[in-house]
Protein backbone atom coordinates (compact mmCIF):
# COMPACT_ATOMS: atom_id res chain seq x y z
CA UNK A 1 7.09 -3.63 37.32
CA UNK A 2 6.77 -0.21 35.41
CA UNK A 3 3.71 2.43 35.71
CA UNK A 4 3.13 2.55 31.80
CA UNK A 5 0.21 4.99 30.68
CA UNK A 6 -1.33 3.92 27.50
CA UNK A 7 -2.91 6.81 25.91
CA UNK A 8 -5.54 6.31 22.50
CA UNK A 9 -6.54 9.58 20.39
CA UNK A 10 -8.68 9.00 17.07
CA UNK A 11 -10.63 11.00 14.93
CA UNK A 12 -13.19 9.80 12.25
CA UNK A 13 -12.69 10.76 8.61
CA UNK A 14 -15.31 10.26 6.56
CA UNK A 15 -17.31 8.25 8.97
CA UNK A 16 -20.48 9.49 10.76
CA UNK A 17 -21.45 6.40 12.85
CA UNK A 18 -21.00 5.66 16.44
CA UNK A 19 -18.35 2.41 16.37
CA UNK A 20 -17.01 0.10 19.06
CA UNK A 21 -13.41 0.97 19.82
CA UNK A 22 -11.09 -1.87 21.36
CA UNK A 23 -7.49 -2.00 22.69
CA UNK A 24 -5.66 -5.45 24.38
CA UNK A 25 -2.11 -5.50 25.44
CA UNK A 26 0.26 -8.15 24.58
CA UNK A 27 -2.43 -9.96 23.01
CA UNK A 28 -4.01 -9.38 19.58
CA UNK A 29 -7.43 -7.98 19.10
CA UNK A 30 -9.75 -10.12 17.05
CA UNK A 31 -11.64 -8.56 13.88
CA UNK A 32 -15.21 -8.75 15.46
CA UNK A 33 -13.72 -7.92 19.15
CA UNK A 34 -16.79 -6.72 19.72
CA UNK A 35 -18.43 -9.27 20.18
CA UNK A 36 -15.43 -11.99 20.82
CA UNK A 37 -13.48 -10.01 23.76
CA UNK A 38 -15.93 -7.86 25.23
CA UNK A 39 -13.26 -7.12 27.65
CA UNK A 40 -11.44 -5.40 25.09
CA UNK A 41 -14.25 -2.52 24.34
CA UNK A 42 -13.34 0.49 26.05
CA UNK A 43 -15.68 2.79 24.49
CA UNK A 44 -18.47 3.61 21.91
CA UNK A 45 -18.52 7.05 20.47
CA UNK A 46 -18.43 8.92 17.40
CA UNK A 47 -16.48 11.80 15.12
CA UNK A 48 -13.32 11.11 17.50
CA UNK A 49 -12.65 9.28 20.78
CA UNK A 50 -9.76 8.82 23.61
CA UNK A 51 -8.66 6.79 26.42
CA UNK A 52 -5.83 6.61 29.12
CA UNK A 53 -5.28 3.83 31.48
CA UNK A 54 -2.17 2.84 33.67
CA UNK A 55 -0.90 -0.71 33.39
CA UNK A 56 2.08 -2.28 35.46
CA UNK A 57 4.17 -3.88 33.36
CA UNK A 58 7.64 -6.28 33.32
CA UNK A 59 10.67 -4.61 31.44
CA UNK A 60 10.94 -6.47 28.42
CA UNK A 61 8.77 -6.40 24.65
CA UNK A 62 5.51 -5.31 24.95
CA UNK A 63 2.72 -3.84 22.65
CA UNK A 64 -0.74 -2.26 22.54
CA UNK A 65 -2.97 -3.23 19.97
CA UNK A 66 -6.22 -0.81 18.77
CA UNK A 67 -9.26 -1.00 16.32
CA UNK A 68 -12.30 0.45 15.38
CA UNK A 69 -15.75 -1.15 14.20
CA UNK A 70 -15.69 0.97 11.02
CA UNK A 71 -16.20 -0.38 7.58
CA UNK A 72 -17.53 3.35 6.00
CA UNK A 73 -14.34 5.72 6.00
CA UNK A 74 -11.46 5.08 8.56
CA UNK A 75 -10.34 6.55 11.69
CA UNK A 76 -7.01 8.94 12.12
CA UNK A 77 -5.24 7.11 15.39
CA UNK A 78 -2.27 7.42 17.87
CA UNK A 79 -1.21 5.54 20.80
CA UNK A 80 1.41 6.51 23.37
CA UNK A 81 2.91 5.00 26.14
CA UNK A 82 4.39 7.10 29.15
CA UNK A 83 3.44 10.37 26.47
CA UNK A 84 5.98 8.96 23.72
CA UNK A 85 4.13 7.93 20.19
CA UNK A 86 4.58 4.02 20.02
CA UNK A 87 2.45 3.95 16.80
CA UNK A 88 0.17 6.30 14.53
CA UNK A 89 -1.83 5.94 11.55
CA UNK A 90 -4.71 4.46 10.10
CA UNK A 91 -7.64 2.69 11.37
CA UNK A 92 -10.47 0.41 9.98
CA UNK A 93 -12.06 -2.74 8.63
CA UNK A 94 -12.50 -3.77 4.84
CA UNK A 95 -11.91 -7.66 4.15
CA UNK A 96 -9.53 -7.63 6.60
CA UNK A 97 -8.80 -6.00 9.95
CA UNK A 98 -6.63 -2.69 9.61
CA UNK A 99 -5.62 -2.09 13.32
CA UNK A 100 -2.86 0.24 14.72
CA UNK A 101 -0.28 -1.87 16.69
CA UNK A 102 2.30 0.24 18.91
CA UNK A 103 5.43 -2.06 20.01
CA UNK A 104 7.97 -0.69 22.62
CA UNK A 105 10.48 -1.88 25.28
CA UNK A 106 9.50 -1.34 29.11
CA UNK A 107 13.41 -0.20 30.71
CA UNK A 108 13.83 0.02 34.28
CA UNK A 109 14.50 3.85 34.46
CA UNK A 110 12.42 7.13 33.06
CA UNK A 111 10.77 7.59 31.03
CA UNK A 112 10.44 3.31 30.99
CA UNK A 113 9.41 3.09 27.01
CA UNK A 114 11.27 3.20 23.94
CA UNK A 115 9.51 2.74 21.03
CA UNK A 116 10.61 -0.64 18.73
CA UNK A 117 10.40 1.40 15.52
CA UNK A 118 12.84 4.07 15.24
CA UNK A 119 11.06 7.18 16.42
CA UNK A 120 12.46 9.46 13.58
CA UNK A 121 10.33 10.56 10.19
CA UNK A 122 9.50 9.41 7.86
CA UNK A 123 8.15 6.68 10.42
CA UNK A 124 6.29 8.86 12.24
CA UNK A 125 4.98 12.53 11.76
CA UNK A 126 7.48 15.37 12.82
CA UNK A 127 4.95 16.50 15.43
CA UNK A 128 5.51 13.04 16.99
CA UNK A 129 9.51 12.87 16.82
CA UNK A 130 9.28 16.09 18.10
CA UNK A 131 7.05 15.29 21.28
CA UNK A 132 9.26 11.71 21.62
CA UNK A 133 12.72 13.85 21.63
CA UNK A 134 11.07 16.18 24.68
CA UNK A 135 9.94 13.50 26.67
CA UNK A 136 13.17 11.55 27.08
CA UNK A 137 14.84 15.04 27.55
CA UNK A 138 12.84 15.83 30.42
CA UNK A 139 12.41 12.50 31.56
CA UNK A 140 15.66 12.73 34.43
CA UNK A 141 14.21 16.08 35.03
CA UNK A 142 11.13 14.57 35.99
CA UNK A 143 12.51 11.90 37.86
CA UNK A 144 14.57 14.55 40.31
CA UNK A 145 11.78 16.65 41.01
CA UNK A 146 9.73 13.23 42.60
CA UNK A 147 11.65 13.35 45.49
């Protein structure tokens, strides 16, 4: 089992209300979560909103899946895993459920994620490639000064 922690940012755009923001791992998040997996809430808030847990986890596929209660504007969200972006972008609810899903690999050695999609733009933003590239540079670094 690998430490992995998940970290949320998100920041409302054109929304002013306080929503019900939800995140599962390996399992999907339903459109009214809110009130069908009540486990899933991990916070109410509004203009933006963050969380960071730790979660042991098997090497092998894995994702993290979040949403917002918003149906008025949209929310600007990313999710990382061991500080490495696993998935950014848009957030919200229309007819459908517009969640942010963040798939990666847990590996048995630092930094223990690699993202599924190829962490290079114009998949992600440069900010993100740039903060992905410096965390699996320092990662052995990091590892060497545990001991």
């Amino acid at each position: 089992m690998a430490k992995i922690k998940i970290e949320i940012t998100s920041k409302a755009v054109g929304d002013a209300y306080a929503r019900s923001h939800g995140k599962t791992v390996d399992k999907d998040l339903n459109l009214d979560f809110w009130a069908s997996q009540r486990g899933s809430v991990i916070g109410v808030a509004s203009g933006s909103f963050s969380h960071s847990q730790e979660v042991d986890l098997e090497p092998g596929s894995h994702y993290v899946e979040y949403g917002v209660s918003a149906w008025v504007g949209y929310w600007e969200a990313t999710i990382k895993a061991n500080g490495i972006t696993i998935a950014e972008g848009d957030v919200y609810i229309k007819e459908k459920k517009y969640y942010l899903r963040g798939e990666f690999f847990v590996i048995p050695f630092p930094p223990y994620v690699v993202p599924i999609k190829l962490p290079l733009p114009p998949f992600e933003s440069p900010l993100a490639t740039l903060n992905n590239m410096a965390m699996y540079l320092v990662a052995p670094f990091k590892l060497m000064t545990k001991e």
